[in-house]
PDB file of N, CA and C in Angstrom:
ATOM      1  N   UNK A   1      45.675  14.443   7.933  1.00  0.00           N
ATOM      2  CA  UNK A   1      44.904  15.170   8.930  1.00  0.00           C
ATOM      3  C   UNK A   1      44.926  14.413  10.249  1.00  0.00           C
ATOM      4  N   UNK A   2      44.840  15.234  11.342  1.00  0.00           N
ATOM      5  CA  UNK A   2      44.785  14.620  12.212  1.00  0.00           C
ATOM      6  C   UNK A   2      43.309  14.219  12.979  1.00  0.00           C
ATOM      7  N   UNK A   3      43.356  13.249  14.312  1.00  0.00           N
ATOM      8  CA  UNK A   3      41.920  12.823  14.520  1.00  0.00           C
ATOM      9  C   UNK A   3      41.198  13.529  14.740  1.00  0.00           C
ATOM     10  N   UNK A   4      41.531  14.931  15.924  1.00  0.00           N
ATOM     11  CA  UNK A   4      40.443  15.993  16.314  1.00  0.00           C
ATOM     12  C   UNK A   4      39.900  16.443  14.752  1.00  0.00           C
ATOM     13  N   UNK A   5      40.954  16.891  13.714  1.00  0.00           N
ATOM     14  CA  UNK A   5      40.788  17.677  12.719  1.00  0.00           C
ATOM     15  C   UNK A   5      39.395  16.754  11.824  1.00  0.00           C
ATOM     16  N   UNK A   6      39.791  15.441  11.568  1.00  0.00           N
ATOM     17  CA  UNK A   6      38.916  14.704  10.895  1.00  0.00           C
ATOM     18  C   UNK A   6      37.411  14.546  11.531  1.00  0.00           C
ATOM     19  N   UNK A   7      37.657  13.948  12.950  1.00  0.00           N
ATOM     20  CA  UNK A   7      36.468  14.336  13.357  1.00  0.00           C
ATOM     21  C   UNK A   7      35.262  15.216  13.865  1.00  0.00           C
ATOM     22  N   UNK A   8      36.126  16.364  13.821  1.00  0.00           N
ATOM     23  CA  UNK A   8      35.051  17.229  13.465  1.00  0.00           C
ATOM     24  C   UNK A   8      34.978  17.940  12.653  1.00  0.00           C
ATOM     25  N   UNK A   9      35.344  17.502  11.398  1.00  0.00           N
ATOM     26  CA  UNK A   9      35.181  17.732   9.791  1.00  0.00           C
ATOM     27  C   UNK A   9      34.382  16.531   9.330  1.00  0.00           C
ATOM     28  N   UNK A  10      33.867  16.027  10.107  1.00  0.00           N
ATOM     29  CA  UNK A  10      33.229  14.524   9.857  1.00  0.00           C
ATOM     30  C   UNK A  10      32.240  14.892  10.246  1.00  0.00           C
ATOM     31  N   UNK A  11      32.282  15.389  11.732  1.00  0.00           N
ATOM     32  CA  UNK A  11      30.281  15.606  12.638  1.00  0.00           C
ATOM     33  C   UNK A  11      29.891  16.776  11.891  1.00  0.00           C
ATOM     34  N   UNK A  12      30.697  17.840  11.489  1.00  0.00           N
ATOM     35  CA  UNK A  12      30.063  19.161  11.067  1.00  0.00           C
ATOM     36  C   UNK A  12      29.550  18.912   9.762  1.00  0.00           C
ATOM     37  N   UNK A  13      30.070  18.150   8.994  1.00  0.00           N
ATOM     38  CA  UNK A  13      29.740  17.833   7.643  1.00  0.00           C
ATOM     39  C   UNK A  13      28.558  16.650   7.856  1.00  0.00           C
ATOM     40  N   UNK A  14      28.492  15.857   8.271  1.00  0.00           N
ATOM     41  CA  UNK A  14      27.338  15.058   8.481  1.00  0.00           C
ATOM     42  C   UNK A  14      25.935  15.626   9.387  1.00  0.00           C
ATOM     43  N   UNK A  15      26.075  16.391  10.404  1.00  0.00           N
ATOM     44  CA  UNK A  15      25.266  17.501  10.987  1.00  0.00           C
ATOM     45  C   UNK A  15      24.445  18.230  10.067  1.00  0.00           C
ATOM     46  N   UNK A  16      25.407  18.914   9.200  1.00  0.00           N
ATOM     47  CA  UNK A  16      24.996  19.449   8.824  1.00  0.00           C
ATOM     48  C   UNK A  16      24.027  19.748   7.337  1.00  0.00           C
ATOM     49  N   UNK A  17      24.276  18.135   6.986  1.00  0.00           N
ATOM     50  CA  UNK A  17      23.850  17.819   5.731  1.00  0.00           C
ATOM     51  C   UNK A  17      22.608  16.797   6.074  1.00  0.00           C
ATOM     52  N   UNK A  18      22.388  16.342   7.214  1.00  0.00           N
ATOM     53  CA  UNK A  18      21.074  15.785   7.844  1.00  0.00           C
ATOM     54  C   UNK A  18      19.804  16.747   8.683  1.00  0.00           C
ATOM     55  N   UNK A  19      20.628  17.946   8.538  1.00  0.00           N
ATOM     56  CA  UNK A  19      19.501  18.748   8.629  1.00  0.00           C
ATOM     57  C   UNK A  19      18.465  18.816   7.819  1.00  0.00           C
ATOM     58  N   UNK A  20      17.187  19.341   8.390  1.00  0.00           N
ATOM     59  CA  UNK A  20      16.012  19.481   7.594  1.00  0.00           C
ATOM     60  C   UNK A  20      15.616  18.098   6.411  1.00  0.00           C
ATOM     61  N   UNK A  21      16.363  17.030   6.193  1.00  0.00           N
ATOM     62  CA  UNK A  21      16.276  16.084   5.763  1.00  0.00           C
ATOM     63  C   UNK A  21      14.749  15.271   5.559  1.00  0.00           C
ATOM     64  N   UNK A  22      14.764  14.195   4.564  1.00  0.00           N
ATOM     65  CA  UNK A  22      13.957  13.335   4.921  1.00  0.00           C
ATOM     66  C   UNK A  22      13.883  12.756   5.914  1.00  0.00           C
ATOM     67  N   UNK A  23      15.139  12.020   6.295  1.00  0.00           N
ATOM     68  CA  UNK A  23      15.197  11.371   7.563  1.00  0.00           C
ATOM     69  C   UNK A  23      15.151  12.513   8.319  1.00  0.00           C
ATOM     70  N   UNK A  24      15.477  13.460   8.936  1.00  0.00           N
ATOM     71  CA  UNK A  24      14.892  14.342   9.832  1.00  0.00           C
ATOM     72  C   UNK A  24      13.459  14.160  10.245  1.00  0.00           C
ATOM     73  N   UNK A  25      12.702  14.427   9.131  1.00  0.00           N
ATOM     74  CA  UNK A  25      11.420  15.092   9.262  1.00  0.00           C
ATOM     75  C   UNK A  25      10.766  13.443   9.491  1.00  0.00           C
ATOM     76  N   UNK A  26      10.999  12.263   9.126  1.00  0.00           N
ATOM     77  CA  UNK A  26      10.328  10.897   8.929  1.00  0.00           C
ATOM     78  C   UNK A  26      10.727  10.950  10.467  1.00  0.00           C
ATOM     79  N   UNK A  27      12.075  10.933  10.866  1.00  0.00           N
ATOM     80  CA  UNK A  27      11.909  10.410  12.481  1.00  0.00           C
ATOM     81  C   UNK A  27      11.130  11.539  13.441  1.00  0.00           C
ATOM     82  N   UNK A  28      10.730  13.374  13.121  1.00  0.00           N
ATOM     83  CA  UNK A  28      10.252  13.887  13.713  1.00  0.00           C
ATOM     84  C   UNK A  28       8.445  13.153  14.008  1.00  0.00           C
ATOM     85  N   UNK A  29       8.165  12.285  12.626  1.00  0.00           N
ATOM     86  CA  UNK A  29       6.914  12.178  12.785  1.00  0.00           C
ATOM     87  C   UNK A  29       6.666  11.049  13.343  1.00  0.00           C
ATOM     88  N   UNK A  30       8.099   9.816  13.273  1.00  0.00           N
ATOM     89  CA  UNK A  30       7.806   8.827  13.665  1.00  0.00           C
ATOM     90  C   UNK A  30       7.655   8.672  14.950  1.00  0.00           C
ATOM     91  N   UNK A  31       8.719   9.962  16.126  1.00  0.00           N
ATOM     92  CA  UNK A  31       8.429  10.415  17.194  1.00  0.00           C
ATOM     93  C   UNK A  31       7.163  10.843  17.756  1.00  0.00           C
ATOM     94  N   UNK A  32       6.452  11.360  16.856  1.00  0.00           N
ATOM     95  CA  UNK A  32       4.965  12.249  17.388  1.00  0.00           C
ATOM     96  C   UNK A  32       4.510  11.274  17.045  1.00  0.00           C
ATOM     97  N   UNK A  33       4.095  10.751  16.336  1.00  0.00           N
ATOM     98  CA  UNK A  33       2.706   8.911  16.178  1.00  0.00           C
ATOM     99  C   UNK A  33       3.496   7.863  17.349  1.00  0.00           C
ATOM    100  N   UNK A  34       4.470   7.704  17.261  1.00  0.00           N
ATOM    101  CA  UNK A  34       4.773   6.249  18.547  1.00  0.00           C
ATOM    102  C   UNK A  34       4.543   7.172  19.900  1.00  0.00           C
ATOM    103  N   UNK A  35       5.100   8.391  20.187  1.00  0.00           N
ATOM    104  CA  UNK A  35       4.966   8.842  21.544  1.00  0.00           C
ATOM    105  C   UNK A  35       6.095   7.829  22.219  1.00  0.00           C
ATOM    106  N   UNK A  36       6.941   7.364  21.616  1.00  0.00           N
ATOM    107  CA  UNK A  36       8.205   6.691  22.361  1.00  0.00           C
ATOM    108  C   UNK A  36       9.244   7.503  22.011  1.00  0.00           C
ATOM    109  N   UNK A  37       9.866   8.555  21.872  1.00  0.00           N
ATOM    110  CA  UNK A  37      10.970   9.362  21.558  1.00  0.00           C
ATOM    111  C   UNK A  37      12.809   8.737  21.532  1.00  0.00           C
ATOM    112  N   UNK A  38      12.452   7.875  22.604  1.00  0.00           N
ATOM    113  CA  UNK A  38      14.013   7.699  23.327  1.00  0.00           C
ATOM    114  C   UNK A  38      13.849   6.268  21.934  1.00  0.00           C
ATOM    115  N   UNK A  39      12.952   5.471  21.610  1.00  0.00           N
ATOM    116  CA  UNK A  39      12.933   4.374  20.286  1.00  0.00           C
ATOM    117  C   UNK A  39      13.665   5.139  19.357  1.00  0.00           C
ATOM    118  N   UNK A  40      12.957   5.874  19.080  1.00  0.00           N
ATOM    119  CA  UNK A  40      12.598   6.495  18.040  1.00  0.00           C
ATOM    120  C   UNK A  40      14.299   6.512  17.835  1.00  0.00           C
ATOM    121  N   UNK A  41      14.914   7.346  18.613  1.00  0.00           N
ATOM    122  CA  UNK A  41      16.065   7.949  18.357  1.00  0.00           C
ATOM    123  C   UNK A  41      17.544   6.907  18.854  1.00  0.00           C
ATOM    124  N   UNK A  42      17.073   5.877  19.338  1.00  0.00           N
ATOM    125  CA  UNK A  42      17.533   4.682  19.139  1.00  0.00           C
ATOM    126  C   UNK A  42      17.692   3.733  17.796  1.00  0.00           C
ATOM    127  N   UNK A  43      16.573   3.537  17.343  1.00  0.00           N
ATOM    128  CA  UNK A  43      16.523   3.853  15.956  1.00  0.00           C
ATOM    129  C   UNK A  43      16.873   4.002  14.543  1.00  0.00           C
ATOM    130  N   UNK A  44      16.607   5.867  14.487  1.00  0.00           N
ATOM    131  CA  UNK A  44      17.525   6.545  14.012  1.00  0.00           C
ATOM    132  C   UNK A  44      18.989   6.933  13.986  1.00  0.00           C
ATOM    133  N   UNK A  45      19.804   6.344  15.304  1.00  0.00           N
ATOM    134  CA  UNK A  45      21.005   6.728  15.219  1.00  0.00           C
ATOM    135  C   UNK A  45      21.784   5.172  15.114  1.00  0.00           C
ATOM    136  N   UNK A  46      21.016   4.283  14.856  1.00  0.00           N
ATOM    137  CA  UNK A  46      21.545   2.590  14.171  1.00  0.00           C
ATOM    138  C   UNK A  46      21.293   2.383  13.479  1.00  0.00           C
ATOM    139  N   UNK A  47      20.342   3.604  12.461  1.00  0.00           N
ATOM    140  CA  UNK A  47      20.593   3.410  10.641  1.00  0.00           C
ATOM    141  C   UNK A  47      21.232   4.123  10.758  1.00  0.00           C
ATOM    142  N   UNK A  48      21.661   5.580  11.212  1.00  0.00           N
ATOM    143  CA  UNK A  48      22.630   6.663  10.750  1.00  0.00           C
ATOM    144  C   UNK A  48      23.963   6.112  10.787  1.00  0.00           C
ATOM    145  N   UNK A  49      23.993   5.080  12.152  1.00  0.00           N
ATOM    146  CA  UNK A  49      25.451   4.366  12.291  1.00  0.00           C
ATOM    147  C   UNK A  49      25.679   3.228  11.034  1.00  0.00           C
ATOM    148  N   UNK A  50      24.657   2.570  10.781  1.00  0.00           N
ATOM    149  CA  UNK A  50      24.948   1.427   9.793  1.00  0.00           C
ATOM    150  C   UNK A  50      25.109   1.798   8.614  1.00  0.00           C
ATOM    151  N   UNK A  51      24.017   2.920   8.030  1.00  0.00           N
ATOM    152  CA  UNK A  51      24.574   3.696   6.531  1.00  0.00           C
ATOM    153  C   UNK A  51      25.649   4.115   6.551  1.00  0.00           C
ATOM    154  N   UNK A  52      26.255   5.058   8.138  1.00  0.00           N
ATOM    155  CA  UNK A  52      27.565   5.176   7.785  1.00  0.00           C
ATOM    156  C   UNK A  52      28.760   4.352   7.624  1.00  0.00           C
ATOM    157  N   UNK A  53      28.266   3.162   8.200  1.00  0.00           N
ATOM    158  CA  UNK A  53      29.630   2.369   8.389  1.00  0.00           C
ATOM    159  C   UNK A  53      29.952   1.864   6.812  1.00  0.00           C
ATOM    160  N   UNK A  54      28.705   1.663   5.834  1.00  0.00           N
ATOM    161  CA  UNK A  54      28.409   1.026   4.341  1.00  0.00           C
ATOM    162  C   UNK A  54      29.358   2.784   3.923  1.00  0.00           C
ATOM    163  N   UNK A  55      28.935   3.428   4.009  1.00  0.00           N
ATOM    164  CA  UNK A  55      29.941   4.398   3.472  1.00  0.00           C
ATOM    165  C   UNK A  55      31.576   4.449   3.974  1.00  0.00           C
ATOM    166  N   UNK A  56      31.850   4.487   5.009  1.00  0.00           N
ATOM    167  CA  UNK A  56      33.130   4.573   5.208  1.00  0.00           C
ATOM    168  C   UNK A  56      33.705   2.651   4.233  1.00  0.00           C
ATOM    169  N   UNK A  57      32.950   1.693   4.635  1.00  0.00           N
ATOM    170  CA  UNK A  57      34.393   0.294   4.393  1.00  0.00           C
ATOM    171  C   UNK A  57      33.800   0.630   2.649  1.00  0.00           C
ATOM    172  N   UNK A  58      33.014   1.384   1.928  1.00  0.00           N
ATOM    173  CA  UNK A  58      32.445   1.398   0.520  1.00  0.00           C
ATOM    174  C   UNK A  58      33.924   2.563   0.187  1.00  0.00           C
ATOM    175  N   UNK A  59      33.873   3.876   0.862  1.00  0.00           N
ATOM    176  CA  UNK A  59      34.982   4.762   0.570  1.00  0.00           C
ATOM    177  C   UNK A  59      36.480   4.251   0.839  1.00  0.00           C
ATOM    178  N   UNK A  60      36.556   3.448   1.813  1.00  0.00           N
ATOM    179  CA  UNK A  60      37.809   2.709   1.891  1.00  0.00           C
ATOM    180  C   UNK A  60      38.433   2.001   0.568  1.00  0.00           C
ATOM    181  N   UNK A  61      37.139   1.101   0.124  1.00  0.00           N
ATOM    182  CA  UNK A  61      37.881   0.529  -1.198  1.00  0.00           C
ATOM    183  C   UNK A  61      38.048   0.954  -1.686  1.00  0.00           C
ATOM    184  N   UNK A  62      36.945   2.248  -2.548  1.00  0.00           N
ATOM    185  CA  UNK A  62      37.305   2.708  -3.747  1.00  0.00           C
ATOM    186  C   UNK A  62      38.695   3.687  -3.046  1.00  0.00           C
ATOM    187  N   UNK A  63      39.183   3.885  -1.972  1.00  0.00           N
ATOM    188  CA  UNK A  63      40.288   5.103  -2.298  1.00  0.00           C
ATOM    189  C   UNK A  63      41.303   3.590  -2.278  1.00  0.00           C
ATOM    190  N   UNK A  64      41.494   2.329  -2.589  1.00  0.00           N
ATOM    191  CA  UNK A  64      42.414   2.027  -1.864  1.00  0.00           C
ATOM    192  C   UNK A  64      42.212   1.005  -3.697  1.00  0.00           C
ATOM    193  N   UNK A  65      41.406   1.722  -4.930  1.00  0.00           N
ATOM    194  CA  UNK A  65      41.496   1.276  -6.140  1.00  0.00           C
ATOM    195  C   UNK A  65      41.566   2.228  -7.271  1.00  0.00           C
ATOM    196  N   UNK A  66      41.247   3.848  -6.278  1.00  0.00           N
ATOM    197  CA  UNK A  66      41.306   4.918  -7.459  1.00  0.00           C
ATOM    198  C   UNK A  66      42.027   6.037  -6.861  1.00  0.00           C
ATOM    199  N   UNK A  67      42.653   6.771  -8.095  1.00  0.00           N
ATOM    200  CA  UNK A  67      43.755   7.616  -7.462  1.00  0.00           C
ATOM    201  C   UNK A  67      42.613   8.766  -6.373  1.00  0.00           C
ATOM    202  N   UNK A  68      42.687   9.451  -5.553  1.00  0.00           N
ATOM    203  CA  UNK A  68      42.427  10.427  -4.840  1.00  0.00           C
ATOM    204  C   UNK A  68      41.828  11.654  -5.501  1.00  0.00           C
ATOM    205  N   UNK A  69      42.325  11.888  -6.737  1.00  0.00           N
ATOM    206  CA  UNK A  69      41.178  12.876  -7.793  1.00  0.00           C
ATOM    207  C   UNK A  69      40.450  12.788  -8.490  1.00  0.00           C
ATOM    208  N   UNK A  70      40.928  11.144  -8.406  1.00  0.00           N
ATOM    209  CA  UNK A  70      39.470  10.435  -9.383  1.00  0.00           C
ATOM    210  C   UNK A  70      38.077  10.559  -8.738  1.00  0.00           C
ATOM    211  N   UNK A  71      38.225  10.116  -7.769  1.00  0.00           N
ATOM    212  CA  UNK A  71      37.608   9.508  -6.584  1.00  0.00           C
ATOM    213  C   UNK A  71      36.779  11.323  -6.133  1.00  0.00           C
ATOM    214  N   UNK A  72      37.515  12.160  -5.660  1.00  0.00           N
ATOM    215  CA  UNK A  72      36.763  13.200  -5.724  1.00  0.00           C
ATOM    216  C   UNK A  72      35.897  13.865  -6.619  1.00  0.00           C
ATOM    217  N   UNK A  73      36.442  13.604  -7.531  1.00  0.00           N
ATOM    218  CA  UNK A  73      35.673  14.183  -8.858  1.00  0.00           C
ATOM    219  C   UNK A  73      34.417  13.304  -9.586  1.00  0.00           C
ATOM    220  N   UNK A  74      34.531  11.735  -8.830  1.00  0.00           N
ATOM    221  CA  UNK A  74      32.998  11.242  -8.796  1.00  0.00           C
ATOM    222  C   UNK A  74      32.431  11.656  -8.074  1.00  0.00           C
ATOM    223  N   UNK A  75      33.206  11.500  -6.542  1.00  0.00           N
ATOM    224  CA  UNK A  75      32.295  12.836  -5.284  1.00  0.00           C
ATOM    225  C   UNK A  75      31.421  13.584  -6.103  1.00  0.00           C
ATOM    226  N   UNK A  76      32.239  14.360  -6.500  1.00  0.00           N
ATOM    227  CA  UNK A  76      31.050  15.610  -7.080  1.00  0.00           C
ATOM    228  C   UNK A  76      30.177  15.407  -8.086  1.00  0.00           C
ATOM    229  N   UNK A  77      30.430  14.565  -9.301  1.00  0.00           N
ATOM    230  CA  UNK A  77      29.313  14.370  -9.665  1.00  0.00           C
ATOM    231  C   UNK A  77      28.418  13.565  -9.206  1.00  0.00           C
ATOM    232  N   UNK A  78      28.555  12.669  -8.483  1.00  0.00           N
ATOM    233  CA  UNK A  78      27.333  12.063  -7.776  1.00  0.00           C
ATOM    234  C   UNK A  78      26.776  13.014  -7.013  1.00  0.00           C
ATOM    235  N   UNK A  79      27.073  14.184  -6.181  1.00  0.00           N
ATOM    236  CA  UNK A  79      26.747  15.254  -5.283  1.00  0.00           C
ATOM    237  C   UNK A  79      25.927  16.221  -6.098  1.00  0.00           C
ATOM    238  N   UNK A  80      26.628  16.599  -7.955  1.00  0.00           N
ATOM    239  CA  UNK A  80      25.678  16.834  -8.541  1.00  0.00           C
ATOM    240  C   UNK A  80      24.505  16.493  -8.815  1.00  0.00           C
ATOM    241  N   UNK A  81      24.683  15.376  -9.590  1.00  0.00           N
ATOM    242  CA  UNK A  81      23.417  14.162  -9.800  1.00  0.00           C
ATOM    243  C   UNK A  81      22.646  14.138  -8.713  1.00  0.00           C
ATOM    244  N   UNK A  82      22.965  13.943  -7.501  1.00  0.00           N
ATOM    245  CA  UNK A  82      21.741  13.385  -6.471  1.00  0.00           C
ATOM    246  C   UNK A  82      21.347  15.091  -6.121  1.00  0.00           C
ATOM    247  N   UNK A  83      21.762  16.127  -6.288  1.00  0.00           N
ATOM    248  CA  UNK A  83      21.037  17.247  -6.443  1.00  0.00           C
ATOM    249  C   UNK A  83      19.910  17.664  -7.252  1.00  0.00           C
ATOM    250  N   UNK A  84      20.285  17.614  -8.266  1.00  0.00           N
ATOM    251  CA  UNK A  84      19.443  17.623  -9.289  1.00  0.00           C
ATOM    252  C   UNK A  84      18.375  16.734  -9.388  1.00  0.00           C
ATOM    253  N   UNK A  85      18.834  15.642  -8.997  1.00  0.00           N
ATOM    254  CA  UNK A  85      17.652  14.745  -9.055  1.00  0.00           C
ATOM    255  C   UNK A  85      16.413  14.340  -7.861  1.00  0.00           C
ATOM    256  N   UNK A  86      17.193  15.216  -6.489  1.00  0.00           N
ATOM    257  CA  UNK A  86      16.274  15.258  -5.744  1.00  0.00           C
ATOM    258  C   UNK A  86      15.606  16.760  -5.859  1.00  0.00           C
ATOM    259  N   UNK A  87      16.376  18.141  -6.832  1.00  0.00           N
ATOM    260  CA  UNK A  87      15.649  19.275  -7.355  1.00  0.00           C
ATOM    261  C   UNK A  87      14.346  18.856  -8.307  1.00  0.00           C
ATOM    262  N   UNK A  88      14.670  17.834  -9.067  1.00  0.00           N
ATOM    263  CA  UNK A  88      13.324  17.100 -10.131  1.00  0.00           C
ATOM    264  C   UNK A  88      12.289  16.478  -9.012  1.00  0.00           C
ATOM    265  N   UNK A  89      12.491  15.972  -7.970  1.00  0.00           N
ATOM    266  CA  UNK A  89      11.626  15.175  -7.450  1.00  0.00           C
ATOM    267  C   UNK A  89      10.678  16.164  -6.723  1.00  0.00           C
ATOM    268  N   UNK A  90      10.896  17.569  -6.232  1.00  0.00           N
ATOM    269  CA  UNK A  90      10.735  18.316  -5.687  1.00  0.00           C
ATOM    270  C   UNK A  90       9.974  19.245  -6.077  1.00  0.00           C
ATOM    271  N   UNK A  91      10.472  19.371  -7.725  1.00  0.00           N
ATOM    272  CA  UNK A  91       9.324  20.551  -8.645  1.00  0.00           C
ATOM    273  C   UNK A  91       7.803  19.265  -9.222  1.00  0.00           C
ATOM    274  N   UNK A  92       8.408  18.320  -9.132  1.00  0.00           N
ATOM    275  CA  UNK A  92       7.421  17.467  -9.662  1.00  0.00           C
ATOM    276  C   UNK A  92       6.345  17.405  -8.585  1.00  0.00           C
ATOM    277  N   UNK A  93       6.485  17.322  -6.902  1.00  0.00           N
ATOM    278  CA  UNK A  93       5.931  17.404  -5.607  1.00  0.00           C
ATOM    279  C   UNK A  93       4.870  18.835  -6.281  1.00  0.00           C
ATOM    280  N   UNK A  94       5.294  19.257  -6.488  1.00  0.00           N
ATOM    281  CA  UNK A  94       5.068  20.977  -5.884  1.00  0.00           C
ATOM    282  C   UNK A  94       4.176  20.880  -7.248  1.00  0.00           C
ATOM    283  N   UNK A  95       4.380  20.926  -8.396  1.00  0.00           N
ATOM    284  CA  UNK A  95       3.496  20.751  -9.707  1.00  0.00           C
ATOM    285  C   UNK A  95       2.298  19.770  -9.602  1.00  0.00           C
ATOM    286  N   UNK A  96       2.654  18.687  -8.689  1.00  0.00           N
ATOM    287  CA  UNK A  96       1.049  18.151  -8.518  1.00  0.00           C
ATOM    288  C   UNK A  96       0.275  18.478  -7.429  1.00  0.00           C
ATOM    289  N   UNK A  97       0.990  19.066  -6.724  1.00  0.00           N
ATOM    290  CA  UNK A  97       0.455  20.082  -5.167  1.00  0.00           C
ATOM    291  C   UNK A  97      -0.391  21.168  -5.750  1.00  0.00           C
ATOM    292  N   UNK A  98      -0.146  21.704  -6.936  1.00  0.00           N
ATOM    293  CA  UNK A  98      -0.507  23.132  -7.274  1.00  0.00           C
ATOM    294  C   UNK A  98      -1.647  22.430  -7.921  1.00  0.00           C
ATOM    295  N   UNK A  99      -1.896  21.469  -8.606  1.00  0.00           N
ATOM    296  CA  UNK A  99      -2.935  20.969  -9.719  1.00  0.00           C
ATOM    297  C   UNK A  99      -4.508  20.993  -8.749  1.00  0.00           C
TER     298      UNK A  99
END
């Protein structure tokens, strides 16, 4: 692929999967209690940069120790798993909300 192609198969996919988020909603509030906005989002975009960078040199190795379908096909089950398991964390929220 090429760079335009990757990178914005990179912002749209990361955009779009930090929506409505925890981290979303933690820096919306951390914004409204400090009343410093421009921190705030200073911040937030030097963990977003540092988690990402632990993901890209973390995805580097493993593609550069497992074949390319291996490697996707943990993708997905970890994509499963952390679904499901943030779906459990969520009915469990809501079940002691209702009590």
């Amino acid at each position: 692929m090429g760079f335009t192609t990757v990178l914005l198969t990179t912002f749209t996919t990361v955009f779009l999967a930090e929506l409505g988020d925890k981290t979303q909603l933690a820096t919306l509030l951390l914004s409204a209690q400090s009343g410093q906005p421009w921190v705030v989002f200073l911040g937030a975009a030097l963990a977003l940069i540092s988690s990402s960078l632990v993901g890209v040199l973390v995805g580097r190795w493993l593609a550069g120790i497992l074949p390319p379908e291996r490697l996707q096909k943990m993708a997905g089950v970890l994509m499963v798993g952390l679904g499901l398991w943030l779906g459990l964390q969520a009915t469990q929220s809501l079940l002691i909300a209702s009590q």
